[in-house]
C-alpha atoms as a PDB file:
ATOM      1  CA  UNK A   1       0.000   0.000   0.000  1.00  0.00           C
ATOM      2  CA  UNK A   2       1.399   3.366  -1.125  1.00  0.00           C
ATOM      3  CA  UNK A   3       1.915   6.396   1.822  1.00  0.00           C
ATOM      4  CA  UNK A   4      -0.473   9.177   1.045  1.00  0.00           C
ATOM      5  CA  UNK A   5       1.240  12.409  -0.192  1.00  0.00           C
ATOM      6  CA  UNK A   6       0.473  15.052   1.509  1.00  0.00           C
ATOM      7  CA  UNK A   7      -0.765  17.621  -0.203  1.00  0.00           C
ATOM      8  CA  UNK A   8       0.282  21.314  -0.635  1.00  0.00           C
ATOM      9  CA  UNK A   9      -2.402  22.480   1.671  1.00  0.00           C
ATOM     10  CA  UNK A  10      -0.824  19.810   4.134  1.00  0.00           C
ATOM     11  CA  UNK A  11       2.388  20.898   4.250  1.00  0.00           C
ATOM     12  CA  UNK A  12       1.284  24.917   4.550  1.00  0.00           C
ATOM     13  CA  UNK A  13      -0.622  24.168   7.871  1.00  0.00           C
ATOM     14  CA  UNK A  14       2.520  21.663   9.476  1.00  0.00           C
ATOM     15  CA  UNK A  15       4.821  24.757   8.065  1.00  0.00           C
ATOM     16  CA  UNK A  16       2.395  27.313  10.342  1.00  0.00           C
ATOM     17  CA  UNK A  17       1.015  24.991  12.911  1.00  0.00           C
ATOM     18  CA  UNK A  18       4.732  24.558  14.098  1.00  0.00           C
ATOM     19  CA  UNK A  19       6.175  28.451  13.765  1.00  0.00           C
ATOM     20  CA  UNK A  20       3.244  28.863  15.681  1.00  0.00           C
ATOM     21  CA  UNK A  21       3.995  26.670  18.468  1.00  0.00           C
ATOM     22  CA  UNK A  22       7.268  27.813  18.379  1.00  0.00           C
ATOM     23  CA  UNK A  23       6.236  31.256  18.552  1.00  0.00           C
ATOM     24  CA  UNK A  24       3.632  30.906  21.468  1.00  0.00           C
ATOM     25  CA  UNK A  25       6.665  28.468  23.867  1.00  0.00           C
ATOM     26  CA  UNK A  26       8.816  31.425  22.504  1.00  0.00           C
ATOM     27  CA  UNK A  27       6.748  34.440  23.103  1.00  0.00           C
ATOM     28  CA  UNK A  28       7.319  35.825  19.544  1.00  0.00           C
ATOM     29  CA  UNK A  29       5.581  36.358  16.979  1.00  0.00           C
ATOM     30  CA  UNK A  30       5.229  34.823  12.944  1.00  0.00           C
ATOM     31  CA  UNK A  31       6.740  38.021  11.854  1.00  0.00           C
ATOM     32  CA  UNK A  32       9.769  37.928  13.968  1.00  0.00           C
ATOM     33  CA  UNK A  33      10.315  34.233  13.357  1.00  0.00           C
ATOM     34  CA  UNK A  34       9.896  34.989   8.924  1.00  0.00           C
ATOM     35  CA  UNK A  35      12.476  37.508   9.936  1.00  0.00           C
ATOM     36  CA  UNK A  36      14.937  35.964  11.715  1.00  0.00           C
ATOM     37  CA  UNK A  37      14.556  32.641   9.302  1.00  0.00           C
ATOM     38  CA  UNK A  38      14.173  34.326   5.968  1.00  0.00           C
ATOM     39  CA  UNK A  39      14.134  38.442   6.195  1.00  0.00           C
ATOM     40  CA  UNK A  40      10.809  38.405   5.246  1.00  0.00           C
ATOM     41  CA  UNK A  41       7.925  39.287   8.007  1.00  0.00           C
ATOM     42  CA  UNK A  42       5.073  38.436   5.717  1.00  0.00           C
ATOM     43  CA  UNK A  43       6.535  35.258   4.712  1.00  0.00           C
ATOM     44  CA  UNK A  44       4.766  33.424   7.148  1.00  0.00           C
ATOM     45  CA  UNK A  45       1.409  35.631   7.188  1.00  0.00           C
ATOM     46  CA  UNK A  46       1.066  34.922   3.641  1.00  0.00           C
ATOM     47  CA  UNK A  47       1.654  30.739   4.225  1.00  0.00           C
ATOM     48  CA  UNK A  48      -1.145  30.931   6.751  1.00  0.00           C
ATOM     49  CA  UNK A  49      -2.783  32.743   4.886  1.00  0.00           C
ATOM     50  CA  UNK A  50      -3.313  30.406   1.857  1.00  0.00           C
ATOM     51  CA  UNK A  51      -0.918  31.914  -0.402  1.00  0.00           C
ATOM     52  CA  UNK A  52       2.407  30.269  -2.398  1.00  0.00           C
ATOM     53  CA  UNK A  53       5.394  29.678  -1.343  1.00  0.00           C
ATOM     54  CA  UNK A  54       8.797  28.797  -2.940  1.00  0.00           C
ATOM     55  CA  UNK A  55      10.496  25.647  -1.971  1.00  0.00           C
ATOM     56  CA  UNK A  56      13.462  26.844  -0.408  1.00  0.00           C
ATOM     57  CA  UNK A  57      12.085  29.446   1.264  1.00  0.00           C
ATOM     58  CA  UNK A  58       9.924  26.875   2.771  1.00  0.00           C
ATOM     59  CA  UNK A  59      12.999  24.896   3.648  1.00  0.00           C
ATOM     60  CA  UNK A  60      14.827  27.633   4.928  1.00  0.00           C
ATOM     61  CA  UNK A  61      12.277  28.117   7.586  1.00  0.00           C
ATOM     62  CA  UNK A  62      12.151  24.477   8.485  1.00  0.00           C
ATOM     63  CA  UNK A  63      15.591  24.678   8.992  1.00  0.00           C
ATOM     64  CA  UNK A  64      15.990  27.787  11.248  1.00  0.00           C
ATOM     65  CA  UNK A  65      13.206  26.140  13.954  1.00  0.00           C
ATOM     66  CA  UNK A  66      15.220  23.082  13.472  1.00  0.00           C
ATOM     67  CA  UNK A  67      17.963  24.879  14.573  1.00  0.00           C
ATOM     68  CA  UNK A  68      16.523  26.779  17.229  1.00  0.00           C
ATOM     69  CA  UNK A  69      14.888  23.983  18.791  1.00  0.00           C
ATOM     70  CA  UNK A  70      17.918  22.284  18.846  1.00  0.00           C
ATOM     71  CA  UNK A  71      19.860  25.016  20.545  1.00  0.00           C
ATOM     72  CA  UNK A  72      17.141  25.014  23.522  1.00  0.00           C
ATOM     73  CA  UNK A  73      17.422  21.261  23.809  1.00  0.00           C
ATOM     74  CA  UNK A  74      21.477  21.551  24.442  1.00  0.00           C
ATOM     75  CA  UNK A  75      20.891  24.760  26.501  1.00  0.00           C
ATOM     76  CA  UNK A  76      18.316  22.719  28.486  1.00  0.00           C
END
């Protein structure tokens, strides 16, 4: 039996569903993290809200909370 793939809509609300529980443990905002990750505040606002997104900006993101979250787990 073949995995479903998620679909683009899918992968937009993991992208925002986790920069948004990283910004609410973080006290921060989507803004701050599009900033920080990609130097783009609307970045994020525009993901969530239904619009395109390129690939590796996408992966950039990912990246960065990967990175941060890995950073609290050593500091921790």
């Amino acid at each position: 039996m073949e995995a479903a793939v998620p679909s683009s809509d899918d992968i937009r609300a993991a992208l925002v569903a986790r920069a948004e529980a990283y910004a609410e443990a973080n006290k921060t905002s989507l803004s701050t993290i599009g900033l920080k990750a990609v130097n783009d505040t609307k970045f994020l606002i525009r993901v969530r809200d239904g619009l395109g997104f390129n690939i590796n900006t996408y992966q950039r993101v990912v990246d960065w909370l990967d990175e941060q979250e890995r950073a609290q787990e050593s500091a921790a």
